[in-house]
C-alpha atoms as a PDB file:
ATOM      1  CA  UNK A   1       2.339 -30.474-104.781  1.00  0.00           C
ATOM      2  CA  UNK A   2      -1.678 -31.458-105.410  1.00  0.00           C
ATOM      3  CA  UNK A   3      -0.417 -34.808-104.088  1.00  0.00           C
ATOM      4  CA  UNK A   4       1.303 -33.143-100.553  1.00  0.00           C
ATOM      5  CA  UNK A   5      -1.632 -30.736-100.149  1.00  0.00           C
ATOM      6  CA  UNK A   6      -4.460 -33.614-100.419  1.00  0.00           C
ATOM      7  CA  UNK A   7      -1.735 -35.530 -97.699  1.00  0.00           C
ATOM      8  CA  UNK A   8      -1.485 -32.722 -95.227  1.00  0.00           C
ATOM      9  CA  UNK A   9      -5.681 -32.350 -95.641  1.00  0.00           C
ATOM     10  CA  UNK A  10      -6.134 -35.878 -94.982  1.00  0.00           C
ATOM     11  CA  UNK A  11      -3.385 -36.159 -91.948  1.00  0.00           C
ATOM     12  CA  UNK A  12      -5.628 -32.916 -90.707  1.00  0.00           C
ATOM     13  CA  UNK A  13      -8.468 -34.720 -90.906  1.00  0.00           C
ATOM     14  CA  UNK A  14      -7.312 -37.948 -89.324  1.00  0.00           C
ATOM     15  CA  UNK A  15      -5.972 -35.825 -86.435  1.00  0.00           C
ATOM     16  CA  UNK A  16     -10.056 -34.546 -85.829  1.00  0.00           C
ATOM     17  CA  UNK A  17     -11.339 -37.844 -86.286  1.00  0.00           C
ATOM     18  CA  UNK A  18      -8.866 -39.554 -83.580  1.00  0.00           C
ATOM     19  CA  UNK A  19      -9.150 -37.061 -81.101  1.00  0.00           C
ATOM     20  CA  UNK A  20     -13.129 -37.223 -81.329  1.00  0.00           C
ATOM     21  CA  UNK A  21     -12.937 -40.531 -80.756  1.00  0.00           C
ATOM     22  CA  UNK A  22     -11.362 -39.810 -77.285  1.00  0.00           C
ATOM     23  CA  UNK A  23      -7.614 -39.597 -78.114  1.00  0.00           C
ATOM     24  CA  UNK A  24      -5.350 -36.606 -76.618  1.00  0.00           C
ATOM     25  CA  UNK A  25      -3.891 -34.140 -78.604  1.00  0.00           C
ATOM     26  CA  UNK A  26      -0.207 -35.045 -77.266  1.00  0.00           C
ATOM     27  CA  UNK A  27      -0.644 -38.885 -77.702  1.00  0.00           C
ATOM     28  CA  UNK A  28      -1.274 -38.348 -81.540  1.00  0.00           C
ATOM     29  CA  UNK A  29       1.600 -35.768 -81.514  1.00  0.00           C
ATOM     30  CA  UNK A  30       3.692 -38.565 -80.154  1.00  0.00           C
ATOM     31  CA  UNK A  31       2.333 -41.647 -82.360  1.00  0.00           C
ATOM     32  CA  UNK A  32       3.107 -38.777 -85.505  1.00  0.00           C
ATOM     33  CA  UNK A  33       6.209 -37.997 -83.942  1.00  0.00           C
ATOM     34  CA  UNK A  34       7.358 -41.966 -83.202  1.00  0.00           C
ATOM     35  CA  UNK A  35       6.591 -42.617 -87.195  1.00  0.00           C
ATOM     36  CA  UNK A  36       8.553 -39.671 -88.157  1.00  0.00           C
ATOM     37  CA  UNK A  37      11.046 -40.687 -86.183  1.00  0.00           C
ATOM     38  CA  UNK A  38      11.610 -44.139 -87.411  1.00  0.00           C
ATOM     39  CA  UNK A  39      11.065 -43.129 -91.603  1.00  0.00           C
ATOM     40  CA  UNK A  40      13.602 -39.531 -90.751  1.00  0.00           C
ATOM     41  CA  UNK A  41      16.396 -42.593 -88.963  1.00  0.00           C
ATOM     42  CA  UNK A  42      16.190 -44.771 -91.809  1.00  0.00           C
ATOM     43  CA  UNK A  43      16.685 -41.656 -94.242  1.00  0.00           C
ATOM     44  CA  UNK A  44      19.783 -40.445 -92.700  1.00  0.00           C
ATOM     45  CA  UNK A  45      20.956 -44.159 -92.431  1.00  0.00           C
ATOM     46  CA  UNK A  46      20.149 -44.616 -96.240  1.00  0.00           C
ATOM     47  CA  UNK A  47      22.362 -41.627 -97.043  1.00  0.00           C
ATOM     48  CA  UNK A  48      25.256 -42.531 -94.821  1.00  0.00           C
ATOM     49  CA  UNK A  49      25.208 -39.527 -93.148  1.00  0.00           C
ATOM     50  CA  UNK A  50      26.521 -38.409 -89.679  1.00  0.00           C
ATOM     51  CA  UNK A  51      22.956 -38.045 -87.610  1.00  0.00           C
ATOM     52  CA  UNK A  52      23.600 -35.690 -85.059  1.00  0.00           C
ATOM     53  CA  UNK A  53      24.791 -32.842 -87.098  1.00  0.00           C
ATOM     54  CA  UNK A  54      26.742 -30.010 -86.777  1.00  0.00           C
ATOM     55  CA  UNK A  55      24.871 -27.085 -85.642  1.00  0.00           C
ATOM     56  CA  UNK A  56      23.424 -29.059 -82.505  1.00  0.00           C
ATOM     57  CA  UNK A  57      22.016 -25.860 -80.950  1.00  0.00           C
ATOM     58  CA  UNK A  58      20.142 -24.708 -83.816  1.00  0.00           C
ATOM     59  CA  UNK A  59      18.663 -28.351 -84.251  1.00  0.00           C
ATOM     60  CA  UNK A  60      17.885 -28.572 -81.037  1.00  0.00           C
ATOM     61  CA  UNK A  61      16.143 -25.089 -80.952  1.00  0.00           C
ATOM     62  CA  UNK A  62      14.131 -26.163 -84.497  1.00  0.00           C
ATOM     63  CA  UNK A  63      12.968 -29.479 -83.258  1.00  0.00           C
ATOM     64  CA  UNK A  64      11.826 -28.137 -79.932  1.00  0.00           C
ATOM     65  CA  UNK A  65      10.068 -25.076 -81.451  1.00  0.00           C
ATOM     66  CA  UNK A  66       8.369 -27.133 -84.095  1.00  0.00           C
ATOM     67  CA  UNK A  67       7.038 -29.483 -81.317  1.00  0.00           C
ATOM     68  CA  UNK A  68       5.838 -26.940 -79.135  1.00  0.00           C
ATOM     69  CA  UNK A  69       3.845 -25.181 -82.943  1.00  0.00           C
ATOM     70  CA  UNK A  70       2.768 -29.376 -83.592  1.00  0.00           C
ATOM     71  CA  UNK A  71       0.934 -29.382 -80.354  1.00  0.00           C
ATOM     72  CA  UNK A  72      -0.574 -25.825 -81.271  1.00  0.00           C
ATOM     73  CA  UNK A  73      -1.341 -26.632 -84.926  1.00  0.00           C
ATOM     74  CA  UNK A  74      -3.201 -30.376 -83.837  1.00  0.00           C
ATOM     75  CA  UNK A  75      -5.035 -28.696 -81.127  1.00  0.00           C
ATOM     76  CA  UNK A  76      -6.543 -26.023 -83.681  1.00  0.00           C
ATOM     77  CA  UNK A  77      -7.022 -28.716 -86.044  1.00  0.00           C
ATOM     78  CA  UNK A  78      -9.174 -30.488 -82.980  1.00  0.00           C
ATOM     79  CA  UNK A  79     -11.405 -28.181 -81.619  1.00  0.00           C
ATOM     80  CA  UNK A  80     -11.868 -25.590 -84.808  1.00  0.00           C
ATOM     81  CA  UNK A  81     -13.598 -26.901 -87.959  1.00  0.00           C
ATOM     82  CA  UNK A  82     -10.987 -28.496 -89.974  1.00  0.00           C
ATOM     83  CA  UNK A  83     -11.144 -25.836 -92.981  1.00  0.00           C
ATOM     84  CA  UNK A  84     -11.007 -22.973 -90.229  1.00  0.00           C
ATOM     85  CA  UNK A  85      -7.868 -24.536 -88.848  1.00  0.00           C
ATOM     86  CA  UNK A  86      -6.259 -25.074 -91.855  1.00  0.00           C
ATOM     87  CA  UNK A  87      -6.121 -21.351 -92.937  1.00  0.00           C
ATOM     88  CA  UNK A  88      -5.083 -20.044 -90.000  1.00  0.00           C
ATOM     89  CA  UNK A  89      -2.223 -22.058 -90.400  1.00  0.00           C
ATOM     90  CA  UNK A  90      -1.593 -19.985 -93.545  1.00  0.00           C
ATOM     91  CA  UNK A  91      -0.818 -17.163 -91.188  1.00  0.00           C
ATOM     92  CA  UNK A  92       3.052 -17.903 -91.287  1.00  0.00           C
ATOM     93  CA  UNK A  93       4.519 -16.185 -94.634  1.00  0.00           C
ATOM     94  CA  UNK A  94       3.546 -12.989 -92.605  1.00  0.00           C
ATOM     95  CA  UNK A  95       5.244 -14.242 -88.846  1.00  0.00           C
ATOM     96  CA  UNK A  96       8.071 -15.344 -90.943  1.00  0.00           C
ATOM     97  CA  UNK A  97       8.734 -12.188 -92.697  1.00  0.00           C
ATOM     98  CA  UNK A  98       8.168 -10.177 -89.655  1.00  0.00           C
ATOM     99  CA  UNK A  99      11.065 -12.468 -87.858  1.00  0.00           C
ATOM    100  CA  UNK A 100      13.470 -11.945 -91.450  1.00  0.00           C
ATOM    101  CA  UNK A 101      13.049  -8.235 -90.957  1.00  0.00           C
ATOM    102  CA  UNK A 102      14.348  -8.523 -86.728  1.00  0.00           C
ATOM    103  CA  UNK A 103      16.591 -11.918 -87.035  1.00  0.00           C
ATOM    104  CA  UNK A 104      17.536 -12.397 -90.711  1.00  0.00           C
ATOM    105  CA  UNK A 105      17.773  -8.231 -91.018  1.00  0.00           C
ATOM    106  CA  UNK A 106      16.122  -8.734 -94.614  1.00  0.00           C
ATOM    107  CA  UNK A 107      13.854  -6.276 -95.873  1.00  0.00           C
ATOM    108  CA  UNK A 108      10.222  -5.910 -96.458  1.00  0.00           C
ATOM    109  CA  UNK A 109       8.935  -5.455 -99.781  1.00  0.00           C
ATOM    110  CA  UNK A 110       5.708  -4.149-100.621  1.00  0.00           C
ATOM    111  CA  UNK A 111       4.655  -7.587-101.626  1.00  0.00           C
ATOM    112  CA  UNK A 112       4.963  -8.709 -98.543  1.00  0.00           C
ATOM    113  CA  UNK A 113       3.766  -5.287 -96.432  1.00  0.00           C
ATOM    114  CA  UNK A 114       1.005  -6.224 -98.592  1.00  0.00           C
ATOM    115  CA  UNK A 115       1.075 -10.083 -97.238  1.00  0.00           C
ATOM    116  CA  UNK A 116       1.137  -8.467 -93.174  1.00  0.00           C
ATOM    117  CA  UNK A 117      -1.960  -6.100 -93.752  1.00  0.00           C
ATOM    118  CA  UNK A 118      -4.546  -8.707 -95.923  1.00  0.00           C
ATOM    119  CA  UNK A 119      -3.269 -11.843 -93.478  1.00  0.00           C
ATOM    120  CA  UNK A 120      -3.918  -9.509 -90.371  1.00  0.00           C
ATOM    121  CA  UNK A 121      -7.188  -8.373 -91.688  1.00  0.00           C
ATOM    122  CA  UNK A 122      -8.022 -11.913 -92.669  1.00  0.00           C
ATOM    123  CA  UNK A 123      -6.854 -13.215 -89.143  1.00  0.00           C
ATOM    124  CA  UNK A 124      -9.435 -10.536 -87.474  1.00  0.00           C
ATOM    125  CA  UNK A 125     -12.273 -11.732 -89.671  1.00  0.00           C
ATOM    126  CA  UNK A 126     -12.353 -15.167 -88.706  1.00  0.00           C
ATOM    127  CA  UNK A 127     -11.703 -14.492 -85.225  1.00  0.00           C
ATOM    128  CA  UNK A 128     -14.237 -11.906 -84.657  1.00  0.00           C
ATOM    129  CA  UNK A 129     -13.640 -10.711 -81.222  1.00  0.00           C
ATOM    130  CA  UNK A 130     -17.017  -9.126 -79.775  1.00  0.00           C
ATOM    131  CA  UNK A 131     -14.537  -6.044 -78.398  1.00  0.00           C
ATOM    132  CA  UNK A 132     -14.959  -5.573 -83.030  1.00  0.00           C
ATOM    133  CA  UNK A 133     -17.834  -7.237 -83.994  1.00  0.00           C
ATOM    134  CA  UNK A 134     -20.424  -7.055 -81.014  1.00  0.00           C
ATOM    135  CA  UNK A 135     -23.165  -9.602 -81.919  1.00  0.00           C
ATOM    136  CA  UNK A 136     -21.514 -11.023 -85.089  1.00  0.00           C
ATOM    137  CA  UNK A 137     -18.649 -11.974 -82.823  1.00  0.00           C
ATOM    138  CA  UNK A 138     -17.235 -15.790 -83.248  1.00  0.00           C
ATOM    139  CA  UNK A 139     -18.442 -18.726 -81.153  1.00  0.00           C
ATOM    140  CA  UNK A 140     -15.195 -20.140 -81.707  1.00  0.00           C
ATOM    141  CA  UNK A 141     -12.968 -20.902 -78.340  1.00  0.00           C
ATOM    142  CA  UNK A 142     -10.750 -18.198 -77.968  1.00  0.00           C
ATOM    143  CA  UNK A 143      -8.022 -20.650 -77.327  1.00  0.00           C
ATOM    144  CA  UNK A 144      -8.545 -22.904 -80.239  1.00  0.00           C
ATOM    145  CA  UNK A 145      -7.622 -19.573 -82.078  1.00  0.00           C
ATOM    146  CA  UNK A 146      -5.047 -18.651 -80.309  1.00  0.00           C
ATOM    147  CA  UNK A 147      -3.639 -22.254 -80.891  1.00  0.00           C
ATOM    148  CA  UNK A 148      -3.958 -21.878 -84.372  1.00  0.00           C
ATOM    149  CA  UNK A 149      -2.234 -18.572 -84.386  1.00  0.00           C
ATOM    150  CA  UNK A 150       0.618 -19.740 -82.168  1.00  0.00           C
ATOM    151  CA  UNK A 151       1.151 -22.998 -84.409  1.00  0.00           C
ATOM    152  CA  UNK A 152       1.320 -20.230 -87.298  1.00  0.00           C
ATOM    153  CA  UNK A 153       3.850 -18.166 -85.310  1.00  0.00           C
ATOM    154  CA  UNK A 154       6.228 -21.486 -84.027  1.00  0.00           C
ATOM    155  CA  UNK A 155       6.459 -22.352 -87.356  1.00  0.00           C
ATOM    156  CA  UNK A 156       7.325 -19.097 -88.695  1.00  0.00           C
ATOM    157  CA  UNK A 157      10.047 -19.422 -85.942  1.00  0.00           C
ATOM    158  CA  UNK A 158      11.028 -22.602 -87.387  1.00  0.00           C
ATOM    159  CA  UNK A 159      11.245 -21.706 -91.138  1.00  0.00           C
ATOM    160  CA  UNK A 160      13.693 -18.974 -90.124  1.00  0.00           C
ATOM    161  CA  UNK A 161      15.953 -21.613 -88.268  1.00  0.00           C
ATOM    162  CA  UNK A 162      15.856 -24.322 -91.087  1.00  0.00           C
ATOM    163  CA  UNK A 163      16.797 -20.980 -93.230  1.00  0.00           C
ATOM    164  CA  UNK A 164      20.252 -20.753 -91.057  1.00  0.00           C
ATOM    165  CA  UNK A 165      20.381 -24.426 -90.544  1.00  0.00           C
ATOM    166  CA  UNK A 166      20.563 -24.899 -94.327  1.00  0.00           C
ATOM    167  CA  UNK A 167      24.043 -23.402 -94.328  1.00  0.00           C
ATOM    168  CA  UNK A 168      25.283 -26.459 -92.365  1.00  0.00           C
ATOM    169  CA  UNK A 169      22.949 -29.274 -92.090  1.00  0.00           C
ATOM    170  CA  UNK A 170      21.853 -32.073 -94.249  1.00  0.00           C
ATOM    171  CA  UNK A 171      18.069 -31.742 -94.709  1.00  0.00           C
ATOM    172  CA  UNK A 172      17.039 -35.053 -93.861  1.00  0.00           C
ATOM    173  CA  UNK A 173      19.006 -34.242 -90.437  1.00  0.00           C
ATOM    174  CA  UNK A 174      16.949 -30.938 -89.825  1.00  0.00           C
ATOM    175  CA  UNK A 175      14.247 -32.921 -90.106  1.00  0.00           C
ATOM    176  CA  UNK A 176      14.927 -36.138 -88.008  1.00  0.00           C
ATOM    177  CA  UNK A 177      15.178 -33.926 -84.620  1.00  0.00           C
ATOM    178  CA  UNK A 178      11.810 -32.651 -85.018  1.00  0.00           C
ATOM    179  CA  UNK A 179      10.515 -36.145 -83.801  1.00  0.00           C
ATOM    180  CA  UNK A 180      13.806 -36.780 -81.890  1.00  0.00           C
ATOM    181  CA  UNK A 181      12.325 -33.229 -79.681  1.00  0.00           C
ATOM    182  CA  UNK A 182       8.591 -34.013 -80.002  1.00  0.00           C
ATOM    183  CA  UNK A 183       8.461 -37.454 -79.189  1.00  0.00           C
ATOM    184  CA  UNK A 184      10.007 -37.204 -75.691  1.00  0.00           C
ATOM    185  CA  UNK A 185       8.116 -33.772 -75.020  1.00  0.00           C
ATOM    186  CA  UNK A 186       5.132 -34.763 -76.036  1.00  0.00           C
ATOM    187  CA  UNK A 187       5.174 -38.189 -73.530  1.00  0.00           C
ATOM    188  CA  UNK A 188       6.104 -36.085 -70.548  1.00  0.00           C
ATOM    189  CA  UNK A 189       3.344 -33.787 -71.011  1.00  0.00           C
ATOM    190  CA  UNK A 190       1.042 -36.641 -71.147  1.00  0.00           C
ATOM    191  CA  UNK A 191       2.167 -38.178 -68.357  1.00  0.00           C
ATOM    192  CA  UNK A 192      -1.138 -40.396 -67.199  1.00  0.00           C
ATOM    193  CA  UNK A 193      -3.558 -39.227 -69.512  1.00  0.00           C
ATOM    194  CA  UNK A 194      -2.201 -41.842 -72.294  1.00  0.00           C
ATOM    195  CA  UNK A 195      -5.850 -43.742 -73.885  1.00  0.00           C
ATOM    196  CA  UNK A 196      -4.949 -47.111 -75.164  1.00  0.00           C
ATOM    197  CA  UNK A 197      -6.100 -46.960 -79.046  1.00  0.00           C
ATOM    198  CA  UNK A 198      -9.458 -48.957 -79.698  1.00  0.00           C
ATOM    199  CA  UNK A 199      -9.784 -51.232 -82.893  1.00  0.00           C
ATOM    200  CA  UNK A 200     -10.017 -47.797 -85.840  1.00  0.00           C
ATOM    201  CA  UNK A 201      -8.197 -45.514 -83.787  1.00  0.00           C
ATOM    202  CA  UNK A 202      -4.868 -47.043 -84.317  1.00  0.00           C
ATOM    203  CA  UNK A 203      -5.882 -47.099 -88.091  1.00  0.00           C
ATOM    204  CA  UNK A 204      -6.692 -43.421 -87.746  1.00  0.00           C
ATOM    205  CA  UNK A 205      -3.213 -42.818 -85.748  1.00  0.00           C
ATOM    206  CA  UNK A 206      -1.173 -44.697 -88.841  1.00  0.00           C
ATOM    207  CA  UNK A 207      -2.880 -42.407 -91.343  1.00  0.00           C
ATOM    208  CA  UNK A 208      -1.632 -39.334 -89.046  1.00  0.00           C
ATOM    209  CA  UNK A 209       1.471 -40.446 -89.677  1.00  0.00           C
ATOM    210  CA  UNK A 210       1.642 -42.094 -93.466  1.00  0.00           C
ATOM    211  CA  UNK A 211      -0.088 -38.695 -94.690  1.00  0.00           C
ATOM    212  CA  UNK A 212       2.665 -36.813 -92.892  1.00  0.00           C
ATOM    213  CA  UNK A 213       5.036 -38.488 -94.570  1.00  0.00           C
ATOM    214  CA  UNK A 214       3.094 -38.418 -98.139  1.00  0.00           C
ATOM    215  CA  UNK A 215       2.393 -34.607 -97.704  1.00  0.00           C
ATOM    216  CA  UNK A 216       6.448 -33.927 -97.117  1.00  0.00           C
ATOM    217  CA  UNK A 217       7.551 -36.307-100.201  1.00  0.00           C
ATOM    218  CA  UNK A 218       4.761 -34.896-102.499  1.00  0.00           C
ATOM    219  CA  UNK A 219       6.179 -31.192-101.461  1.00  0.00           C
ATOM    220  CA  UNK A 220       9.989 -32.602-101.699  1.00  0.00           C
ATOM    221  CA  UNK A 221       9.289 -33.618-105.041  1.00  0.00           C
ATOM    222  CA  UNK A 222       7.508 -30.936-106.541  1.00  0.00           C
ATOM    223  CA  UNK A 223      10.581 -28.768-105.158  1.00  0.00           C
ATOM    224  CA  UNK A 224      12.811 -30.905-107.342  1.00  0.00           C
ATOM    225  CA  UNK A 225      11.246 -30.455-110.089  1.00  0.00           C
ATOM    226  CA  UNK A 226       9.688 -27.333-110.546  1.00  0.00           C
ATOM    227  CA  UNK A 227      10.671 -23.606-109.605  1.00  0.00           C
ATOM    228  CA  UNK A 228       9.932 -22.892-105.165  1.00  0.00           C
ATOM    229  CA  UNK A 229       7.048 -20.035-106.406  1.00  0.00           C
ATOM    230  CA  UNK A 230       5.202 -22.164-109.353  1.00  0.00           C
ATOM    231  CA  UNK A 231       5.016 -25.461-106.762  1.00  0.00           C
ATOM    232  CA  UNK A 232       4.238 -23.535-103.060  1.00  0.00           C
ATOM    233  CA  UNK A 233       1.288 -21.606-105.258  1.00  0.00           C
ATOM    234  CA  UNK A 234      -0.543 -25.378-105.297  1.00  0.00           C
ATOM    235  CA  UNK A 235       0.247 -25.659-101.549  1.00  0.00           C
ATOM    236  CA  UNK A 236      -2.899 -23.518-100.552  1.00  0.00           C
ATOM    237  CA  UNK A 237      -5.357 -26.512-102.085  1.00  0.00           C
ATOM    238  CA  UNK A 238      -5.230 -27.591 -99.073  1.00  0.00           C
ATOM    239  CA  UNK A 239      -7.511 -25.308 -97.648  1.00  0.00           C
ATOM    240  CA  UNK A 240     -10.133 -26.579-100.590  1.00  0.00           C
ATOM    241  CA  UNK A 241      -9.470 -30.243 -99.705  1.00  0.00           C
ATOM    242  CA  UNK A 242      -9.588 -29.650 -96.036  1.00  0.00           C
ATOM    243  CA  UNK A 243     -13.164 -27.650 -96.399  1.00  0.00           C
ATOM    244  CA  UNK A 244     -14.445 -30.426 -98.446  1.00  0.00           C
ATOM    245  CA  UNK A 245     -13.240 -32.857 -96.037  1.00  0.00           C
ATOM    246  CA  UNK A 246     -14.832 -30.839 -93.069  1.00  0.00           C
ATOM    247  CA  UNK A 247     -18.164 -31.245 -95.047  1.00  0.00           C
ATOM    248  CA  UNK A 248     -18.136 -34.480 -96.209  1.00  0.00           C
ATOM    249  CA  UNK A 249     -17.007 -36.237 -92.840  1.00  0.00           C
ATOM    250  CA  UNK A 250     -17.547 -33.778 -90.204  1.00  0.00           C
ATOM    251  CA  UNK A 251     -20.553 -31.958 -91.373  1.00  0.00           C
ATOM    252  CA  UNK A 252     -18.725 -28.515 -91.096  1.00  0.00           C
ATOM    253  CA  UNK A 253     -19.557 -25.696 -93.937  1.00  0.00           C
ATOM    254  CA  UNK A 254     -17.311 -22.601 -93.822  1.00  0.00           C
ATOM    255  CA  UNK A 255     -19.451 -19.513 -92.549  1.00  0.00           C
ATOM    256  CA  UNK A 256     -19.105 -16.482 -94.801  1.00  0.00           C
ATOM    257  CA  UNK A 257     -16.433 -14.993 -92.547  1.00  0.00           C
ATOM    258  CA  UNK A 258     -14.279 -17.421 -93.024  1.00  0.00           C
ATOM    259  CA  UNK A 259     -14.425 -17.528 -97.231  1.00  0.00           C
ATOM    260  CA  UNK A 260     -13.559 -14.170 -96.503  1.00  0.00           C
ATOM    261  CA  UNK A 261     -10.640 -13.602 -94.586  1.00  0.00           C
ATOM    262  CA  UNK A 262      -9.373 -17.436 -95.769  1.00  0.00           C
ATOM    263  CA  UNK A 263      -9.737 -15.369 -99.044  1.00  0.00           C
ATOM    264  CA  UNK A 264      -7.514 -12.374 -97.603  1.00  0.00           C
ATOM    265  CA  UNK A 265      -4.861 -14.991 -95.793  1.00  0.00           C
ATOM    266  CA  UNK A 266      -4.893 -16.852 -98.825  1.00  0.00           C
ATOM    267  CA  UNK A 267      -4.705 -13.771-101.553  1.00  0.00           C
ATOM    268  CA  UNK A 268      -1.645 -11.979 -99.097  1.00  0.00           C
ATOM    269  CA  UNK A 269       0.381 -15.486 -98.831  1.00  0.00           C
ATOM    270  CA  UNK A 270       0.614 -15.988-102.557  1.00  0.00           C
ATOM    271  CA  UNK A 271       1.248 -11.840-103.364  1.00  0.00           C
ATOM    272  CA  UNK A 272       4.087 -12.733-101.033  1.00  0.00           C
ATOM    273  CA  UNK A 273       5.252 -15.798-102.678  1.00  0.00           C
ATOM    274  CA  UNK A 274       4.335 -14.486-106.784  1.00  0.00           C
ATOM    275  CA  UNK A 275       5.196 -10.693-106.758  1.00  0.00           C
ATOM    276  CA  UNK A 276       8.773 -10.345-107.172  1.00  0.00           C
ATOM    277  CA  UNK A 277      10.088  -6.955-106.442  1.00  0.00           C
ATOM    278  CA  UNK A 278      11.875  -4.949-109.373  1.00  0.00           C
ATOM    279  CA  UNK A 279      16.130  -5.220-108.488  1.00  0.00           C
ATOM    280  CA  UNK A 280      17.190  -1.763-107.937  1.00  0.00           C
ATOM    281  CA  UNK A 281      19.284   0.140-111.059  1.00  0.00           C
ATOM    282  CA  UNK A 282      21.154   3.066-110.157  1.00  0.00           C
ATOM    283  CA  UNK A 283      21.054   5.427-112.389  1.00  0.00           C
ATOM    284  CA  UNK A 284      24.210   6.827-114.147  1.00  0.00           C
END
């Protein structure tokens, strides 16, 4: 899991260092998406597996929601400093909880009431609107937050589908038409704004996509072999390793306002994911 976290950080950090070199956001969503593609076709062939699936709708509806959250999350990750980004993307054990309770009809615990209140207080602290905070108010772009917030949201939306898509699908399906969706979506969107890549930029655009794919087998892994709570708890280094990338390449130092509601996103995700509500007894 220390192995997919310092992946994701790096393919975070490749993703700010392309598009400052002049790359769109959608043209590294589709060179991300054409890798994905290719590793995701090769799985399913490897496994002899029918690729289309059997819950087309749902697969559909996952791989076009987790493009639409992709474009979000990489736009975030472009205009916000990287460590910034990366906890708002931390945002989604509340959205996804919040979508159980309507969709899934499963209840909410106090751990994860608990999860809502610190992530929303957490959210509001690095956002700082000046409606709040008056002169202390963030000099972020509103719309880089909102990006990050949305990417948080889709892929709460998309957690919940994989949840009901489990019941049906082969995993390595699920995951092949998230590039099958982006790919094409992201290419019409770009339409004539494409930038042919420049000596290190297609370097950078590979390492999008190898860390991708390191970040997912380093978390596929872990989930083998070690219990879902003990190996998502590591997950949130990636917030360290993306600050300390921020710094070290980009020159970007958390303010104080974001150690502290990171700390509150951070501290609510893993209540969520480590307190495990008693089981009811009835007495008698």
């Amino acid at each position: 899991m220390l192995l997919s976290a310092f992946g994701f950080a790096i393919m975070g950090a490749s993703v700010k260092w392309v598009h400052l070199q002049g790359i769109p956001v959608l043209e590294i969503v589709a060179a991300r998406a054409l890798i994905s593609l290719c590793l995701s076709y090769l799985d399913i062939k490897r496994k002899r597996i029918p690729t289309w699936g059997n819950r087309k709708d749902l697969l559909f509806a996952r791989g076009a929601i987790g493009a639409l959250a992709l474009v979000c999350v990489y736009y975030s990750v472009s205009t916000l400093p990287l460590a910034e980004a990366t906890v708002l993307q931390y945002l989604h054990p509340m959205f996804t909880a919040i979508l159980a309770l309507f969709l899934l009809k499963e209840r909410l615990h106090t751990p994860t009431v608990i999860c809502i209140a610190l992530s929303f207080a957490g959210l509001i602290l690095i956002a700082r609107p000046s409606i709040l905070f008056g002169s202390a108010a963030s000099d972020y772009p509103a719309i880089s937050v909102l990006a990050g917030v949305l990417g948080a949201f889709g892929s709460a939306i998309a957690y919940v589908i994989v949840r009901k898509l489990a019941q049906s699908d082969d995993p390595s399906v699920i995951i092949f038409y998230f590039p099958l969706i982006a790919l094409p979506f992201s290419l019409l969107l770009l339409g004539d704004q494409f930038v042919w890549p420049q000596g290190w930029e297609w370097f950078g655009l590979l390492m999008v996509g190898v860390f991708t794919q390191v970040g997912q087998i380093g978390l596929t892994k872990s989930m083998q072999t070690e219990t879902a709570s003990r190996a998502t708890a590591f997950s949130y280094m990636q917030v360290i390793f993306s600050a300390a990338l921020g710094w070290l390449v980009f020159s970007e130092f958390p303010v104080i306002w974001t150690w502290i509601g990171g700390g509150l996103i951070l501290l609510g995700a893993i209540t969520n994911l480590l307190w495990k509500p008693k089981p009811f007894v009835a007495n008698g």
